[in-house]
N, C-alpha and C. Protein backbone atom coordinates (compact mmCIF):
# COMPACT_ATOMS: atom_id res chain seq x y z
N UNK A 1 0.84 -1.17 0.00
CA UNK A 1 0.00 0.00 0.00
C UNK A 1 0.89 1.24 0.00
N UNK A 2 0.57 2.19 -0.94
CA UNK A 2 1.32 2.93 -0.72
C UNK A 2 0.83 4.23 -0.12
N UNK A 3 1.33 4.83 0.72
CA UNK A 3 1.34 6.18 1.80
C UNK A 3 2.36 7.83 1.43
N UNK A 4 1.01 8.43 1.74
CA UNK A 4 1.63 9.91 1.48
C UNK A 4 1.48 10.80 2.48
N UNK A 5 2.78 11.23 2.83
CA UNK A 5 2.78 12.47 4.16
C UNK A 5 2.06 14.13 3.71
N UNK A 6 1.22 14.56 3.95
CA UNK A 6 0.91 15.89 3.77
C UNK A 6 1.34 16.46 5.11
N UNK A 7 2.30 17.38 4.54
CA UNK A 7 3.09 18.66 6.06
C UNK A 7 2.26 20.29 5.80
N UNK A 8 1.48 20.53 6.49
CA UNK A 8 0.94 21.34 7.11
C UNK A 8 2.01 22.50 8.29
N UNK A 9 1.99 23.30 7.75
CA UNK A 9 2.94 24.38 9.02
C UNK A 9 1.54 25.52 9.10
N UNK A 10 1.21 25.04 10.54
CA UNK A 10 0.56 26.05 11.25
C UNK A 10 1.07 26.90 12.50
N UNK A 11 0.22 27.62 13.08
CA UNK A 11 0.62 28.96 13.52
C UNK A 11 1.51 30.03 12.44
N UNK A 12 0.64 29.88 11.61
CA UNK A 12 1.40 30.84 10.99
C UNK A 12 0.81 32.11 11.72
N UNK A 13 1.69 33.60 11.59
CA UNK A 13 1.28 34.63 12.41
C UNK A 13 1.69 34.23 14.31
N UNK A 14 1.85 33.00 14.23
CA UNK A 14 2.00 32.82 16.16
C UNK A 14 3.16 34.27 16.07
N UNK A 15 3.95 34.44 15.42
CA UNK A 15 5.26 35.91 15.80
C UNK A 15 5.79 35.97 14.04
N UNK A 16 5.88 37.34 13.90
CA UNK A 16 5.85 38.48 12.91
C UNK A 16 7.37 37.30 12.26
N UNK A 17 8.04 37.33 13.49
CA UNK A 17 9.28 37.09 12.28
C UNK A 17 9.15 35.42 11.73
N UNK A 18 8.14 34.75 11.82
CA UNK A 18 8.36 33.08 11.11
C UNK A 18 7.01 33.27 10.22
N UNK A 19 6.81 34.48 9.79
CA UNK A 19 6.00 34.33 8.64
C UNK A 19 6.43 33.41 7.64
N UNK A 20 7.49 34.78 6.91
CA UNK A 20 8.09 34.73 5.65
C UNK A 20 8.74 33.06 5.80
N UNK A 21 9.40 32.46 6.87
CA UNK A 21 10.17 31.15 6.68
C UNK A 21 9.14 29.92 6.53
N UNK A 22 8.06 29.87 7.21
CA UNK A 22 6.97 29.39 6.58
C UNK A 22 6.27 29.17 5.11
N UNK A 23 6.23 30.48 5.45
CA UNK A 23 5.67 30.43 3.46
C UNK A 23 6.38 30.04 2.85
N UNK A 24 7.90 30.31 2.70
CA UNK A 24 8.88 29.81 2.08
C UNK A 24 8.99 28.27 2.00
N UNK A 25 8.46 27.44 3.02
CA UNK A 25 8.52 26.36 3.27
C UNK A 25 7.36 25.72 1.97
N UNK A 26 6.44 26.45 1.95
CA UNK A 26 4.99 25.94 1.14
C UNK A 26 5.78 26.27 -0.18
N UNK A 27 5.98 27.24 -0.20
CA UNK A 27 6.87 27.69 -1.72
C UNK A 27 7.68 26.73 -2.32
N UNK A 28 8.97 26.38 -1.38
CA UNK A 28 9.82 25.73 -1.94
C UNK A 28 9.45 24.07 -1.98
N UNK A 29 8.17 24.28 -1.61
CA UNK A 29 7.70 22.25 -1.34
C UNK A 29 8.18 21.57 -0.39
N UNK A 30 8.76 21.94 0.72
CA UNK A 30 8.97 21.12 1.89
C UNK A 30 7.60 20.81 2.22
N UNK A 31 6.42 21.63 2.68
CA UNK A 31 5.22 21.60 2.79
C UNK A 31 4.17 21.62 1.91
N UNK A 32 3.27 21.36 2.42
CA UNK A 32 2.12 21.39 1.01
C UNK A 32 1.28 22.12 1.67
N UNK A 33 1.18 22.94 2.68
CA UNK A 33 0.16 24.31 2.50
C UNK A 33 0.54 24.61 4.17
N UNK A 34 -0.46 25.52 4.59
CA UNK A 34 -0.02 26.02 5.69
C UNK A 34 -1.62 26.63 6.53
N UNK A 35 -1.37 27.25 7.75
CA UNK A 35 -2.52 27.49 8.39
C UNK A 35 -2.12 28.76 9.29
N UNK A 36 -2.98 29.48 9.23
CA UNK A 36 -2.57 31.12 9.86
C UNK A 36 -3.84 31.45 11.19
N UNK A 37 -3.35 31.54 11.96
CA UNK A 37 -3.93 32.05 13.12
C UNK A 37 -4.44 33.37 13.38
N UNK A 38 -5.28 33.90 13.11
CA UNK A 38 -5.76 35.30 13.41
C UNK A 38 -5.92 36.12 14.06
N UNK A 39 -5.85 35.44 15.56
CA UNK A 39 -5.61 35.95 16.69
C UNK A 39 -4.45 36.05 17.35
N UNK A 40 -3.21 36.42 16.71
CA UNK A 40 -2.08 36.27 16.99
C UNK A 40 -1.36 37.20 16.54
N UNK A 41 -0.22 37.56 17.03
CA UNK A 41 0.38 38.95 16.69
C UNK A 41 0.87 39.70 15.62
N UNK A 42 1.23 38.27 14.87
CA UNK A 42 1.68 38.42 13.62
C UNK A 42 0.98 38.64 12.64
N UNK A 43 -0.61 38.36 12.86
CA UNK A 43 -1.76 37.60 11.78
C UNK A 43 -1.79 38.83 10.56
N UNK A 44 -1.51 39.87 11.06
CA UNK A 44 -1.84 40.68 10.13
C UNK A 44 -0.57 41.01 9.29
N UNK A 45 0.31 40.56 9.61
CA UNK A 45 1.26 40.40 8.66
C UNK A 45 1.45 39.11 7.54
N UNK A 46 1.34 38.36 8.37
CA UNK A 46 0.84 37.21 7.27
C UNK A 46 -0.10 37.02 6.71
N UNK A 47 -1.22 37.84 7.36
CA UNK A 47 -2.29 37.33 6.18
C UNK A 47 -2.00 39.06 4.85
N UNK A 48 -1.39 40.04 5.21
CA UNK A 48 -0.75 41.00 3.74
C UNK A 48 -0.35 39.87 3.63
N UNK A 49 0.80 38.90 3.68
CA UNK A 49 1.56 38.25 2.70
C UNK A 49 1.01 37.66 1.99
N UNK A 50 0.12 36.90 2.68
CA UNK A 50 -0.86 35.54 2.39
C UNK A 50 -1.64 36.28 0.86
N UNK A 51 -2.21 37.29 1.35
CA UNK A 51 -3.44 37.81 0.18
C UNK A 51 -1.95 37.73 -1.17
N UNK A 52 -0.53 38.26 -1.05
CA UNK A 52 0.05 38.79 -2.44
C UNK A 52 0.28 37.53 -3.01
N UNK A 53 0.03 35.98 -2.13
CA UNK A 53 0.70 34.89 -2.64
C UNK A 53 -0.66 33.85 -2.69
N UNK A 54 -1.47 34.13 -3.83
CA UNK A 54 -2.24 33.26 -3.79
C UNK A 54 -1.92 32.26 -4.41
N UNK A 55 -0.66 31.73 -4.39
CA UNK A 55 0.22 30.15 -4.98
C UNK A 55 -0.22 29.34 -3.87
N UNK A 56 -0.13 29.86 -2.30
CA UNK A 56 0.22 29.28 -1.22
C UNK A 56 -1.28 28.79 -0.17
N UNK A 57 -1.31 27.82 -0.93
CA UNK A 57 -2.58 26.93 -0.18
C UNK A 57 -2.12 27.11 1.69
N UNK A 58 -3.40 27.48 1.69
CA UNK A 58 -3.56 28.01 3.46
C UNK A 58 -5.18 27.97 3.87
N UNK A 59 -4.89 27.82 5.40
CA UNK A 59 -6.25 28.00 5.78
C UNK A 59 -6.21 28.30 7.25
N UNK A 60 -7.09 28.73 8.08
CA UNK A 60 -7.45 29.11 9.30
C UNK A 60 -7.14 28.55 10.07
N UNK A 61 -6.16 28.32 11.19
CA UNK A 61 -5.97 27.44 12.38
C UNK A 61 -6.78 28.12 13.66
N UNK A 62 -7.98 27.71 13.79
CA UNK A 62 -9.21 27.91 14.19
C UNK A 62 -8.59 28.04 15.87
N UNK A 63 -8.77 29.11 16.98
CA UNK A 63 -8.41 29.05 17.56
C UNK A 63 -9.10 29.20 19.11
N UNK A 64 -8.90 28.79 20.02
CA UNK A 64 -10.21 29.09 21.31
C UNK A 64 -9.18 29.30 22.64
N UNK A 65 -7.79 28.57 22.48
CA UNK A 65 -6.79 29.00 23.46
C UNK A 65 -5.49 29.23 23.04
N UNK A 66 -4.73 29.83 24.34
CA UNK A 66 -3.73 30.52 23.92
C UNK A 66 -2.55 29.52 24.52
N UNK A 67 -1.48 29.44 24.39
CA UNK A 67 -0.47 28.28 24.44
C UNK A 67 0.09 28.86 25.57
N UNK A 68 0.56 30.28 26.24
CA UNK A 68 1.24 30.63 27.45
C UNK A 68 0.14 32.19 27.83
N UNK A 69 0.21 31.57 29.26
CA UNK A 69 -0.74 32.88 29.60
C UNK A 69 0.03 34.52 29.86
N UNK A 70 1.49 33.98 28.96
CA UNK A 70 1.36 35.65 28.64
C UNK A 70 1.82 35.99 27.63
N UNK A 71 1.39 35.31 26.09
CA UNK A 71 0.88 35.66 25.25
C UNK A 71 0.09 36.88 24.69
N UNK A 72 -1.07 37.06 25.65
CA UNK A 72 -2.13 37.84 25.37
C UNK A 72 -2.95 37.78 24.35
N UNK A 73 -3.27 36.62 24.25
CA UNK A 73 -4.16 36.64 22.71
C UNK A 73 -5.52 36.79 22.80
N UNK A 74 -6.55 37.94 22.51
CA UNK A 74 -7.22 38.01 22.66
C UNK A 74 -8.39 37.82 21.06
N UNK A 75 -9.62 37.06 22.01
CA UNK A 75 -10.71 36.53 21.07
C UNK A 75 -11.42 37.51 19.93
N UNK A 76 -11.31 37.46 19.18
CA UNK A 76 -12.18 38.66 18.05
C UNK A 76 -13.18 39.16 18.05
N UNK A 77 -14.13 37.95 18.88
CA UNK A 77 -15.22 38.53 18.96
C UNK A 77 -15.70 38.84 20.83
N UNK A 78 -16.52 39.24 21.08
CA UNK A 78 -17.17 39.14 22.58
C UNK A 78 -17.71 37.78 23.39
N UNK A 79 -17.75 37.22 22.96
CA UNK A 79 -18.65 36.13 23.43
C UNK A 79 -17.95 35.84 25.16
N UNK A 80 -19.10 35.54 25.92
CA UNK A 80 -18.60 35.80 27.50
C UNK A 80 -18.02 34.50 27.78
N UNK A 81 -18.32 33.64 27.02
CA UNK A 81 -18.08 31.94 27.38
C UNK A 81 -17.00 31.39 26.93
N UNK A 82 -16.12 32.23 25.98
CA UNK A 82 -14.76 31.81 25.55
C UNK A 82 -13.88 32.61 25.99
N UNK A 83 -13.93 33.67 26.81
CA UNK A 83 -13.11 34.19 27.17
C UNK A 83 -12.77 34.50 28.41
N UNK A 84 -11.93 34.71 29.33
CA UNK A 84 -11.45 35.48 31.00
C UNK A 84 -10.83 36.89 30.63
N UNK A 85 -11.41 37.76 31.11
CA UNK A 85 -10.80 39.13 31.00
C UNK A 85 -10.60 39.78 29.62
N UNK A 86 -11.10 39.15 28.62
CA UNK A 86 -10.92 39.55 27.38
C UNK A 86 -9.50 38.91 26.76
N UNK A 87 -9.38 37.68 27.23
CA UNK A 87 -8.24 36.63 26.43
C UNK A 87 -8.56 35.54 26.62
N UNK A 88 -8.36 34.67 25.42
CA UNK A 88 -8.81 33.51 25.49
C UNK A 88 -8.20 32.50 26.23
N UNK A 89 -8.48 31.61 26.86
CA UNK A 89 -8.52 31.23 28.19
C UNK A 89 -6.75 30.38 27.59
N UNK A 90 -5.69 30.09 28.28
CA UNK A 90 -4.80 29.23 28.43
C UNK A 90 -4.89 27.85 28.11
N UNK A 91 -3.88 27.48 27.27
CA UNK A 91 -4.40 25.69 27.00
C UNK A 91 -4.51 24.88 28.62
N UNK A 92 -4.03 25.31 29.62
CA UNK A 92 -4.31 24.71 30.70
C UNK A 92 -5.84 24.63 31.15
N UNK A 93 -6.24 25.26 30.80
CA UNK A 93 -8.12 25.58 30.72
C UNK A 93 -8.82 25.08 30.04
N UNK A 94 -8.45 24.02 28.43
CA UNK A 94 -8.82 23.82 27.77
C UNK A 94 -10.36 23.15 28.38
N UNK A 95 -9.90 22.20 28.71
CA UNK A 95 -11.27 21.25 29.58
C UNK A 95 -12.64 22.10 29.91
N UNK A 96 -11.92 23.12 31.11
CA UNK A 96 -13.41 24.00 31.49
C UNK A 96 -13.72 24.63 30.22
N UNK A 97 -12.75 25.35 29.43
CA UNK A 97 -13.87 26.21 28.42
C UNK A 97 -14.70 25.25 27.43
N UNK A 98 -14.06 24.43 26.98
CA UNK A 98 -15.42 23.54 26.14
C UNK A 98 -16.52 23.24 26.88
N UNK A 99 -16.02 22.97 28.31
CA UNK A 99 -17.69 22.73 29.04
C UNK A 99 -18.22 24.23 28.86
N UNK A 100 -17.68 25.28 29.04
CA UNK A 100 -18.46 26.27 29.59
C UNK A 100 -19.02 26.70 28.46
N UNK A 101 -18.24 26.90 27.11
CA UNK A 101 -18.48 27.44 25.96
C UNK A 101 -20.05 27.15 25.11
N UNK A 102 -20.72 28.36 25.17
CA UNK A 102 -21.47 28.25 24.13
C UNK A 102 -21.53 28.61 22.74
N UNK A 103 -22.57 27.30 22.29
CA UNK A 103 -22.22 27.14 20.57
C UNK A 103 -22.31 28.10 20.17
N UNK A 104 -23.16 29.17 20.41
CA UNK A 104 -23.10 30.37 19.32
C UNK A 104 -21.55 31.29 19.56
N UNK A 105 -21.54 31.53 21.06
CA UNK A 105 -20.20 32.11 21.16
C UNK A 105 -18.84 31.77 19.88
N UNK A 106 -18.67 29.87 20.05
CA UNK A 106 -17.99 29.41 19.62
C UNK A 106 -17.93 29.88 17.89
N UNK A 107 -19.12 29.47 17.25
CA UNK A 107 -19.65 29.71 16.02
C UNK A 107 -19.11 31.50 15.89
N UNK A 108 -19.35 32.26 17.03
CA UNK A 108 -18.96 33.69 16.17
C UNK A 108 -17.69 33.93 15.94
N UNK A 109 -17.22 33.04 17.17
CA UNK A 109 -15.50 33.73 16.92
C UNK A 109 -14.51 32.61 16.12
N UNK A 110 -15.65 31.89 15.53
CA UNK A 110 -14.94 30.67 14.41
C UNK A 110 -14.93 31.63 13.20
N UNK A 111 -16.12 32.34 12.84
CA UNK A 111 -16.59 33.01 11.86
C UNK A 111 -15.82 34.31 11.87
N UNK A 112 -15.57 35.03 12.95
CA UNK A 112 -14.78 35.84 13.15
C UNK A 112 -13.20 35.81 12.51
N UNK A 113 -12.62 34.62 13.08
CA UNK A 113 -11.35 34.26 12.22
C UNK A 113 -11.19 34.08 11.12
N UNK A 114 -12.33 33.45 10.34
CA UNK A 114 -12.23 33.08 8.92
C UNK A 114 -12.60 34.35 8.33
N UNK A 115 -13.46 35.41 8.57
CA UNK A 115 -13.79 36.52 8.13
C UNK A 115 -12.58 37.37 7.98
N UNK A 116 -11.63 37.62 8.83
CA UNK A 116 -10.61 38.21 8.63
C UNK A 116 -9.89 38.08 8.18
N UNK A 117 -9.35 36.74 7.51
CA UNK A 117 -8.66 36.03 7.05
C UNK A 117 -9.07 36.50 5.12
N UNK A 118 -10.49 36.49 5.15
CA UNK A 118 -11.25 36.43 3.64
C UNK A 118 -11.06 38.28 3.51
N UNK A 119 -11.78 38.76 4.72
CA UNK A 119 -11.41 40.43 4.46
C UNK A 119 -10.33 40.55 3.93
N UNK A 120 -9.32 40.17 4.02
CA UNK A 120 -7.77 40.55 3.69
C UNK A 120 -7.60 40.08 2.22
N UNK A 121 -8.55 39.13 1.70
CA UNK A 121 -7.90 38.80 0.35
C UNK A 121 -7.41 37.75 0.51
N UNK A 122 -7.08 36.55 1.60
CA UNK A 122 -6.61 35.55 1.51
C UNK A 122 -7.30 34.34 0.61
N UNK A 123 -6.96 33.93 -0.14
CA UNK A 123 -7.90 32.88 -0.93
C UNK A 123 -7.80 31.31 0.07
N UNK A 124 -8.75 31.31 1.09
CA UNK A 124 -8.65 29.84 1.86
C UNK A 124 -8.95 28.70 1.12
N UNK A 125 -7.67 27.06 1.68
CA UNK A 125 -8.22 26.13 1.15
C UNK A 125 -8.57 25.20 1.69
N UNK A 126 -8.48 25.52 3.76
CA UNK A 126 -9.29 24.33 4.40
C UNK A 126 -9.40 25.48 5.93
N UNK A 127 -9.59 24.44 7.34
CA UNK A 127 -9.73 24.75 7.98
C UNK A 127 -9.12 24.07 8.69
N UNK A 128 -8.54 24.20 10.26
CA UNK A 128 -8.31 23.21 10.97
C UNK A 128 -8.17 23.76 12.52
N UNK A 129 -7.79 23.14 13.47
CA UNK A 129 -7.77 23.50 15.12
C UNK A 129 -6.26 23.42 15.05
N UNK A 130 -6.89 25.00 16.22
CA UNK A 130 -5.00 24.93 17.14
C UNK A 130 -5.66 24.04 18.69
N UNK A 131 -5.24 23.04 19.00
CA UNK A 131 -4.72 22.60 20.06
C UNK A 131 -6.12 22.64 21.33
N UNK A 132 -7.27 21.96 20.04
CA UNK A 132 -8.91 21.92 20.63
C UNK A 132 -9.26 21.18 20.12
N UNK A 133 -8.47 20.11 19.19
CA UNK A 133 -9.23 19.01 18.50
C UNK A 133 -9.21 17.79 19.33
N UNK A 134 -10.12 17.41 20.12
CA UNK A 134 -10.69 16.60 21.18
C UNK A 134 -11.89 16.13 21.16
N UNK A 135 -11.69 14.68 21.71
CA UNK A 135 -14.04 14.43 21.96
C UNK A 135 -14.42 15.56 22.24
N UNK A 136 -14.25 16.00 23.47
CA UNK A 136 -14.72 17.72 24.00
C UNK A 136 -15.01 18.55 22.77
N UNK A 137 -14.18 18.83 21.82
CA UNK A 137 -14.34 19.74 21.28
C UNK A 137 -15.24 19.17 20.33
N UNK A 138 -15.72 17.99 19.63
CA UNK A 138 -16.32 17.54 18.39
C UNK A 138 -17.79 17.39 19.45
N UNK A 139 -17.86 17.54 20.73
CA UNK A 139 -19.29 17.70 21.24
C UNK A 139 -19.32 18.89 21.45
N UNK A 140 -18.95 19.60 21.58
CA UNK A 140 -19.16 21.31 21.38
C UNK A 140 -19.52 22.26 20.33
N UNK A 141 -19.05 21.08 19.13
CA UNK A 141 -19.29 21.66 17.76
C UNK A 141 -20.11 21.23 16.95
N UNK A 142 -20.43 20.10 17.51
CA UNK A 142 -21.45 19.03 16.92
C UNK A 142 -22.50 18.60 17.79
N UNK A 143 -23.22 19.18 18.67
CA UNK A 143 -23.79 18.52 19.89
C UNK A 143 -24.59 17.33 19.75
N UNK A 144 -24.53 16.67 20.26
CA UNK A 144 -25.15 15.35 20.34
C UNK A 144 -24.30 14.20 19.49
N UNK A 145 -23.38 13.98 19.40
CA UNK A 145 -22.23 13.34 18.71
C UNK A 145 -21.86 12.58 20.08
């Protein structure tokens, strides 16, 4: 049988300066596409890049927590159930916020990311999770699953 690796480099935008070495990565074919985070410091630098390089298959690394709580990454949209203080809760939290999270919350600030991503001109070619893809999370998004 034969088997094929698809390499994905996400967090794109996690910091301004591993844009460009990223993309470069999709460019030169080490990778076969990539995933940009919107809520992240860089995002708006990579996604200008993203919109001038529509060669470079990319898509949304869908996001609900932040990897160090001093980061500061804050959620796009309002929703009271995904967030503490106006940042999205720490991957150490992951657990409580899927319980706590409601679907619509979830749904706006999913829509929120991909919207900004499309505002900019980025031509998307999938979707995927930063570091929420769990049973938890496929009953949060899917209820009754």
């Amino acid at each position: 049988m034969r088997r094929n690796l698809l390499v994905n480099v996400d967090d794109i935008g996690i910091y301004p300066q591993a844009v460009e070495p990223a993309i470069d990565a999709i460019a030169d074919g080490i990778a076969a596409s990539g995933s940009v985070m919107t809520v992240c410091s860089g995002s708006d630098h990579a996604l200008a890049v993203l919109a001038a390089r529509p060669d470079i298959p990319v898509g949304v690394h869908l996001t609900l927590t932040q990897d160090l709580a001093s980061w500061q990454w804050a959620p796009l949209t309002s929703g009271a159930s995904i967030q503490r203080d106006g940042l999205l809760a720490p991957i150490e939290q992951r657990d409580h916020l899927l319980v706590r999270a409601r679907i619509d919350d979830v749904v706006a600030e999913f829509r929120a990311q991909i919207d900004k991503a499309l505002d900019a001109d980025v031509h998307l070619t999938h979707l995927d999770w930063h570091r929420t893809a769990t049973t938890s999370t496929i009953k949060v998004i899917l209820p009754g699953s």
